[in-house]
Protein backbone atom coordinates (compact mmCIF):
# COMPACT_ATOMS: atom_id res chain seq x y z
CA UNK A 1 85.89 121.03 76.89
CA UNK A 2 86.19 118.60 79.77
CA UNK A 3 83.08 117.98 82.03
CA UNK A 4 84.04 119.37 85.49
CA UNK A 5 82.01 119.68 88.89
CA UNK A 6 82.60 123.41 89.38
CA UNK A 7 82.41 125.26 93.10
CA UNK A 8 82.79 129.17 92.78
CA UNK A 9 85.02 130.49 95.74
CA UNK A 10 82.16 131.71 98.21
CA UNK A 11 83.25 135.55 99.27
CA UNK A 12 82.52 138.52 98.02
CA UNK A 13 86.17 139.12 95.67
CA UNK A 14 87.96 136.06 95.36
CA UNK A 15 91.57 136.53 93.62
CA UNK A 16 91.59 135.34 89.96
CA UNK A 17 94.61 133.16 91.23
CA UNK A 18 92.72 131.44 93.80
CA UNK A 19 91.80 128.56 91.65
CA UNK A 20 92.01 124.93 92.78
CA UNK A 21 91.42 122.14 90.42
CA UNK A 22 91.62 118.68 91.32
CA UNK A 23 92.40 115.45 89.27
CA UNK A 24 90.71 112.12 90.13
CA UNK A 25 91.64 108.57 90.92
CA UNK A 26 91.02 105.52 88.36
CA UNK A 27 88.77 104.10 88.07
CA UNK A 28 86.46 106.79 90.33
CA UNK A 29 85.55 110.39 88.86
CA UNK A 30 85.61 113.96 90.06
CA UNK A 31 82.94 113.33 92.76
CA UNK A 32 85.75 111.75 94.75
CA UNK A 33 86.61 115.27 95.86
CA UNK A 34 83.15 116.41 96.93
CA UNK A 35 84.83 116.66 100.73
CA UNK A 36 87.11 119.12 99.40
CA UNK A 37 84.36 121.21 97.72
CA UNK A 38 84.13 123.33 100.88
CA UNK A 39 87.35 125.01 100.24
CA UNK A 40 85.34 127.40 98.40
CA UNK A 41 84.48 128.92 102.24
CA UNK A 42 87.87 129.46 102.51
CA UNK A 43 87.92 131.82 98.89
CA UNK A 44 89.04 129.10 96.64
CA UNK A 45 87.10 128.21 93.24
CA UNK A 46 87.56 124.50 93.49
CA UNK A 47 87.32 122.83 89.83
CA UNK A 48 87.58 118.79 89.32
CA UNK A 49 87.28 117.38 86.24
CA UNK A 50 85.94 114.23 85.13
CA UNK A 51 88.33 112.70 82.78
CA UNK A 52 87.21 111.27 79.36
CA UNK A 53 84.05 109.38 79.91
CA UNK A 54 84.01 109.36 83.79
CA UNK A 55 81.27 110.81 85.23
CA UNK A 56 78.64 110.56 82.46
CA UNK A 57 81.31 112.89 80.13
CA UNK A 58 81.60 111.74 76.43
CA UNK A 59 84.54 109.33 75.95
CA UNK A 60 86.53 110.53 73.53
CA UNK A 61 88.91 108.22 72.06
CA UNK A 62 89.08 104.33 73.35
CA UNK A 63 92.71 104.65 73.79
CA UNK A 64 93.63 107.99 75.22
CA UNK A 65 97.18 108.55 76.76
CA UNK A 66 97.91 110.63 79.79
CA UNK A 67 99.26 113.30 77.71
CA UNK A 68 95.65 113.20 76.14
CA UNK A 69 94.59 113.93 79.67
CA UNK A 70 96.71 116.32 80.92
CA UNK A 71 96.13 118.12 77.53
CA UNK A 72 91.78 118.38 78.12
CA UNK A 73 92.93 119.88 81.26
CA UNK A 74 95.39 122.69 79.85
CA UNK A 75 92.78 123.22 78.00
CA UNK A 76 89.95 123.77 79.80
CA UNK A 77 92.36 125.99 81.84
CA UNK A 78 92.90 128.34 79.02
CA UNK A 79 89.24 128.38 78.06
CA UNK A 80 88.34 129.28 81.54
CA UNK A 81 91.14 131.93 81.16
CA UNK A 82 92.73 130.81 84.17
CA UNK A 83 96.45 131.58 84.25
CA UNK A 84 97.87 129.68 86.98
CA UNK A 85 96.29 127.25 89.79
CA UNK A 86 97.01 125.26 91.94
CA UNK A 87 97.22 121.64 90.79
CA UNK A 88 96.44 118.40 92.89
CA UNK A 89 95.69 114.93 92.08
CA UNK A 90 95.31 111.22 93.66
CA UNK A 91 96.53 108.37 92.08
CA UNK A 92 95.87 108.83 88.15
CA UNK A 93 94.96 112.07 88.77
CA UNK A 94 98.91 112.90 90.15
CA UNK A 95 100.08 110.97 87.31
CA UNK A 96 98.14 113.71 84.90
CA UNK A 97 99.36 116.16 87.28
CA UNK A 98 102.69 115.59 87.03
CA UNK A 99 102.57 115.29 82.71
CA UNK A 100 101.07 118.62 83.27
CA UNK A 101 103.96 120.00 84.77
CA UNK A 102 105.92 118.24 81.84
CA UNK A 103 104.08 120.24 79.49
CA UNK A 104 102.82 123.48 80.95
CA UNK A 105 104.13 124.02 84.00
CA UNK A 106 103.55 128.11 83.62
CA UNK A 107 99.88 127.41 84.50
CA UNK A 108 100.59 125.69 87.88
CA UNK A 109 101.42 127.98 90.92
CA UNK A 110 101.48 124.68 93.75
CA UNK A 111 101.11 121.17 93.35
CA UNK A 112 99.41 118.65 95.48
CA UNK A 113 100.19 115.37 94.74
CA UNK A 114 98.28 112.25 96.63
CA UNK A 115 99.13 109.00 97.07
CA UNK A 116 100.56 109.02 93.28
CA UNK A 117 104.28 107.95 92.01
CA UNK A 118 106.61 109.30 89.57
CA UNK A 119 107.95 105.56 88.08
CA UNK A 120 105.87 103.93 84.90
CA UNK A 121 104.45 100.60 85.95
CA UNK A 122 106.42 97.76 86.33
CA UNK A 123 106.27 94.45 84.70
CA UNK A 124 103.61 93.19 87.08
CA UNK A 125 101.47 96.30 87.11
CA UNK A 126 101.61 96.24 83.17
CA UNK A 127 100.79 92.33 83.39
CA UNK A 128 97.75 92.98 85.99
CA UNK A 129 96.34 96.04 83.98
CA UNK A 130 96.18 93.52 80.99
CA UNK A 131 93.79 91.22 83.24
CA UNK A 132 91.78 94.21 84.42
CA UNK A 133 91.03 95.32 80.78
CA UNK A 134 90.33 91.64 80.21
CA UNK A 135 88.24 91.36 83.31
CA UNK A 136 86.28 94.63 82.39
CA UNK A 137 85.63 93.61 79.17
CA UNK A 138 84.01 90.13 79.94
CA UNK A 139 82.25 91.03 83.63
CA UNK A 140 81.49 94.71 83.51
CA UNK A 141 82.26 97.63 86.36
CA UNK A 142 81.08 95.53 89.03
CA UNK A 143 83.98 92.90 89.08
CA UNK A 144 86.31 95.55 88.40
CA UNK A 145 85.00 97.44 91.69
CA UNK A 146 85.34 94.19 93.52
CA UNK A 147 89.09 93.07 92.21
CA UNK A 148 89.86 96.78 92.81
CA UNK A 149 88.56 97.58 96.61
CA UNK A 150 91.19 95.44 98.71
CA UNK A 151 93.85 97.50 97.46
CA UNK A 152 92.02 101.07 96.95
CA UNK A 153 91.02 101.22 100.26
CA UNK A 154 92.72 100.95 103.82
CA UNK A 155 92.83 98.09 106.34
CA UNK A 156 90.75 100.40 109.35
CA UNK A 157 88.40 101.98 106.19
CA UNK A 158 87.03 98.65 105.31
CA UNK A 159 86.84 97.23 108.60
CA UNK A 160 85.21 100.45 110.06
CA UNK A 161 83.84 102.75 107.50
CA UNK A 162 81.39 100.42 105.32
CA UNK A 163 80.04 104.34 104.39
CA UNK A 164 82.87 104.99 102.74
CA UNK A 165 83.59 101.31 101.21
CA UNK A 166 79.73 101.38 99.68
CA UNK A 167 80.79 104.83 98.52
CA UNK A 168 83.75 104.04 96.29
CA UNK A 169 81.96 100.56 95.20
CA UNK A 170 79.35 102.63 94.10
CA UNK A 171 81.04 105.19 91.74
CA UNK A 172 83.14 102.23 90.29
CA UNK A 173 79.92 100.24 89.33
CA UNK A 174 78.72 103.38 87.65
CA UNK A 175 81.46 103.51 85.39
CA UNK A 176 80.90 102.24 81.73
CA UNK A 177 83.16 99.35 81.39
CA UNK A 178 84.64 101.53 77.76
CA UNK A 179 85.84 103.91 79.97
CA UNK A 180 87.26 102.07 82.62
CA UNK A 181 89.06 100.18 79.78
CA UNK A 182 90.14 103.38 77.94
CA UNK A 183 91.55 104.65 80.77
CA UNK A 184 93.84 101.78 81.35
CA UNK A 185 95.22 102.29 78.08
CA UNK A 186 96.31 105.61 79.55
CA UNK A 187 97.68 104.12 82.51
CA UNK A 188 99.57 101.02 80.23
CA UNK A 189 100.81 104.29 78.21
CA UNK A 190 102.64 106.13 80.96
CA UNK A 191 105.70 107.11 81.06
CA UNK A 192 108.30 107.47 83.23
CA UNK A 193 108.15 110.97 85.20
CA UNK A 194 111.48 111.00 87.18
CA UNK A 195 112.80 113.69 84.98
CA UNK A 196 110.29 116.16 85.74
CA UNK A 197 110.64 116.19 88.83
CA UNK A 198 114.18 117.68 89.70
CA UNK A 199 112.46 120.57 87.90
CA UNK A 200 108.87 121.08 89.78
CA UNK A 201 109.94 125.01 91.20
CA UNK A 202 106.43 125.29 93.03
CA UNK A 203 105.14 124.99 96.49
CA UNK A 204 104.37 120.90 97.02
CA UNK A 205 102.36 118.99 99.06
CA UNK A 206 102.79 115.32 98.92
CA UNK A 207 99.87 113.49 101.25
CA UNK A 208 100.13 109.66 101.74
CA UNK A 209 97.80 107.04 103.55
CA UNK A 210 100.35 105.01 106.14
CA UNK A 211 97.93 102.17 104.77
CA UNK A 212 98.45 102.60 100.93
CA UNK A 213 99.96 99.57 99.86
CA UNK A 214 99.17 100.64 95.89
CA UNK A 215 102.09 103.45 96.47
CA UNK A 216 102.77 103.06 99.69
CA UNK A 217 104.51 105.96 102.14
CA UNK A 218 107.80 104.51 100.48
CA UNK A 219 107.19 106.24 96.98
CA UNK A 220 105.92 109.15 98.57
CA UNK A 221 109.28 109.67 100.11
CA UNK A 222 110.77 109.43 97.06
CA UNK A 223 109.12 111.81 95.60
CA UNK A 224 109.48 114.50 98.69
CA UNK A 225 113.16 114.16 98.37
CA UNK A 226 113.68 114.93 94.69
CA UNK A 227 111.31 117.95 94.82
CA UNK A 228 113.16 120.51 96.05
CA UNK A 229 110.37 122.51 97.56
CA UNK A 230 108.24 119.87 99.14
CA UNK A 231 107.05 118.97 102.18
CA UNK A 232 105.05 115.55 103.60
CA UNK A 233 102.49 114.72 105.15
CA UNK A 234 101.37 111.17 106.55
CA UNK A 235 97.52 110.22 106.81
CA UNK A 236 96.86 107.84 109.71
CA UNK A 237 94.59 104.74 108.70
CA UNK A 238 93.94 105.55 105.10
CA UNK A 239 94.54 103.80 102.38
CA UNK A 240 94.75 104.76 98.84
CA UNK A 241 91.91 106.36 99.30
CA UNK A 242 93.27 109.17 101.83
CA UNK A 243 91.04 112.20 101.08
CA UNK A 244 87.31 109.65 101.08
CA UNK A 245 89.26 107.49 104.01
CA UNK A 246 89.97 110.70 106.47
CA UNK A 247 88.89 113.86 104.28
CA UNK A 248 89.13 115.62 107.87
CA UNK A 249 92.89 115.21 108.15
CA UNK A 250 93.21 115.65 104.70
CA UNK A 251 91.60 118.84 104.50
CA UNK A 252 93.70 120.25 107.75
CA UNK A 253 96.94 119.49 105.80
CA UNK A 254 95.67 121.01 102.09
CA UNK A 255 94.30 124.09 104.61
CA UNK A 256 97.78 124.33 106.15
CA UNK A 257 99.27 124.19 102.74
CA UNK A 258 97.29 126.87 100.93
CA UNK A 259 97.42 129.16 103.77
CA UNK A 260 100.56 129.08 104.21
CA UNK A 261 102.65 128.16 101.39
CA UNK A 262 100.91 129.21 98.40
């Protein structure tokens, strides 16, 4: 079973259905979404998972797909006899999110998905993952956070929120370099998810920072107009990052969305 950071819901008879589980970014782990942890106040069990070796889990295989992913999940749903949550994940984590949907989407009653993408990686992306496994493998975690931060974070977070950058340097450098590497193999793996998404039937929430320039608003938009039940929301000055960058206007849209629409 997957190694998860687990928050009960925090009232006195929470709804077997009012599960939340939440998928992390690469190369960060579940601790990413300790800000959202206090939707258990509002009568949610909140459940993140550290993927394969992230977070001081076991690493199971050294090259794991994201249908290896998605699967640990499914099944630490089922072993927690959890019939249907609702699903949200940033980055790699929406990538996951989305296979899920592929291949169970019974156990998913909404869908958040975060500065994530439906297309595999392009040419490039495939071509700079192959110098990121080589960089990992030949400097370590700590070159990897500092090739990495640029991009993973916003223009106004790093100029103004050195909390936040020493934050997400932090859990990167913590990360064993045979993880970081096996989960690229996951993310060389991908594939394409454009098919899935004509048939996502739930409630979704697709969040964006204006300053993600990994997937920027663009492929957010995208996505928001082939699912036919979504909606989108914008995060001023936040990057990649959006729920660490501004977890306060991140939680007022996820509030807005479970209240009302799941």
């Amino acid at each position: 079973m997957l190694t998860f950071v687990d928050t009960p819901a925090r009232t006195a008879s929470p709804s077997t259905l009012d599960t939340l589980v939440l998928l992390h970014a690469f190369p960060l782990n579940a601790h990413m979404w300790d800000e959202q942890r206090g939707f258990a106040d509002r009568g949610w069990h909140v459940i993140a998972p550290h993927f394969s070796g992230f977070g001081g889990s076991d690493l199971a295989s050294d090259t794991p797909s994201m249908d290896d992913y998605a699967d640990a999940v499914i099944e630490l749903l089922r072993d927690l006899r959890i019939e249907r949550a609702v699903l949200g994940g940033l980055s790699m984590g929406g990538y996951a999110s989305l296979t899920i949907m592929r291949r169970a989407p019974e156990l998913v009653r909404g869908l958040i998905l975060a500065d994530t993408k439906s297309p595999a990686d392009s040419l490039e992306a495939r071509e700079q993952r192959h110098k990121l496994l080589t960089l990992v493998r030949e400097e370590g975690a700590e070159a990897v956070a500092g090739t990495m931060l640029p991009n993973l974070l916003g223009k106004t977070t790093r100029e103004h929120r050195s909390s936040v950058v020493e934050y997400v340097h932090g859990m990167i450098r913590e990360t064993p370099p045979e993880t970081i590497a096996s989960a690229i193999y996951a993310l060389l793996s991908r594939v394409d998810a454009a098919d899935v998404l004509p048939q996502i039937a739930v409630p979704t929430l697709i969040i964006v920072g204006d300053e993600d320039t990994i997937t920027p608003p663009s492929m957010s938009q995208s996505l928001e107009q082939a699912i036919t039940n979504a909606e989108l929301v914008t995060i001023e000055a936040a990057g990649h990052l959006s729920n660490l960058e501004q977890p306060q206007r991140f939680n007022e849209a996820l509030a807005a969305f479970l209240d009302h629409r799941v």
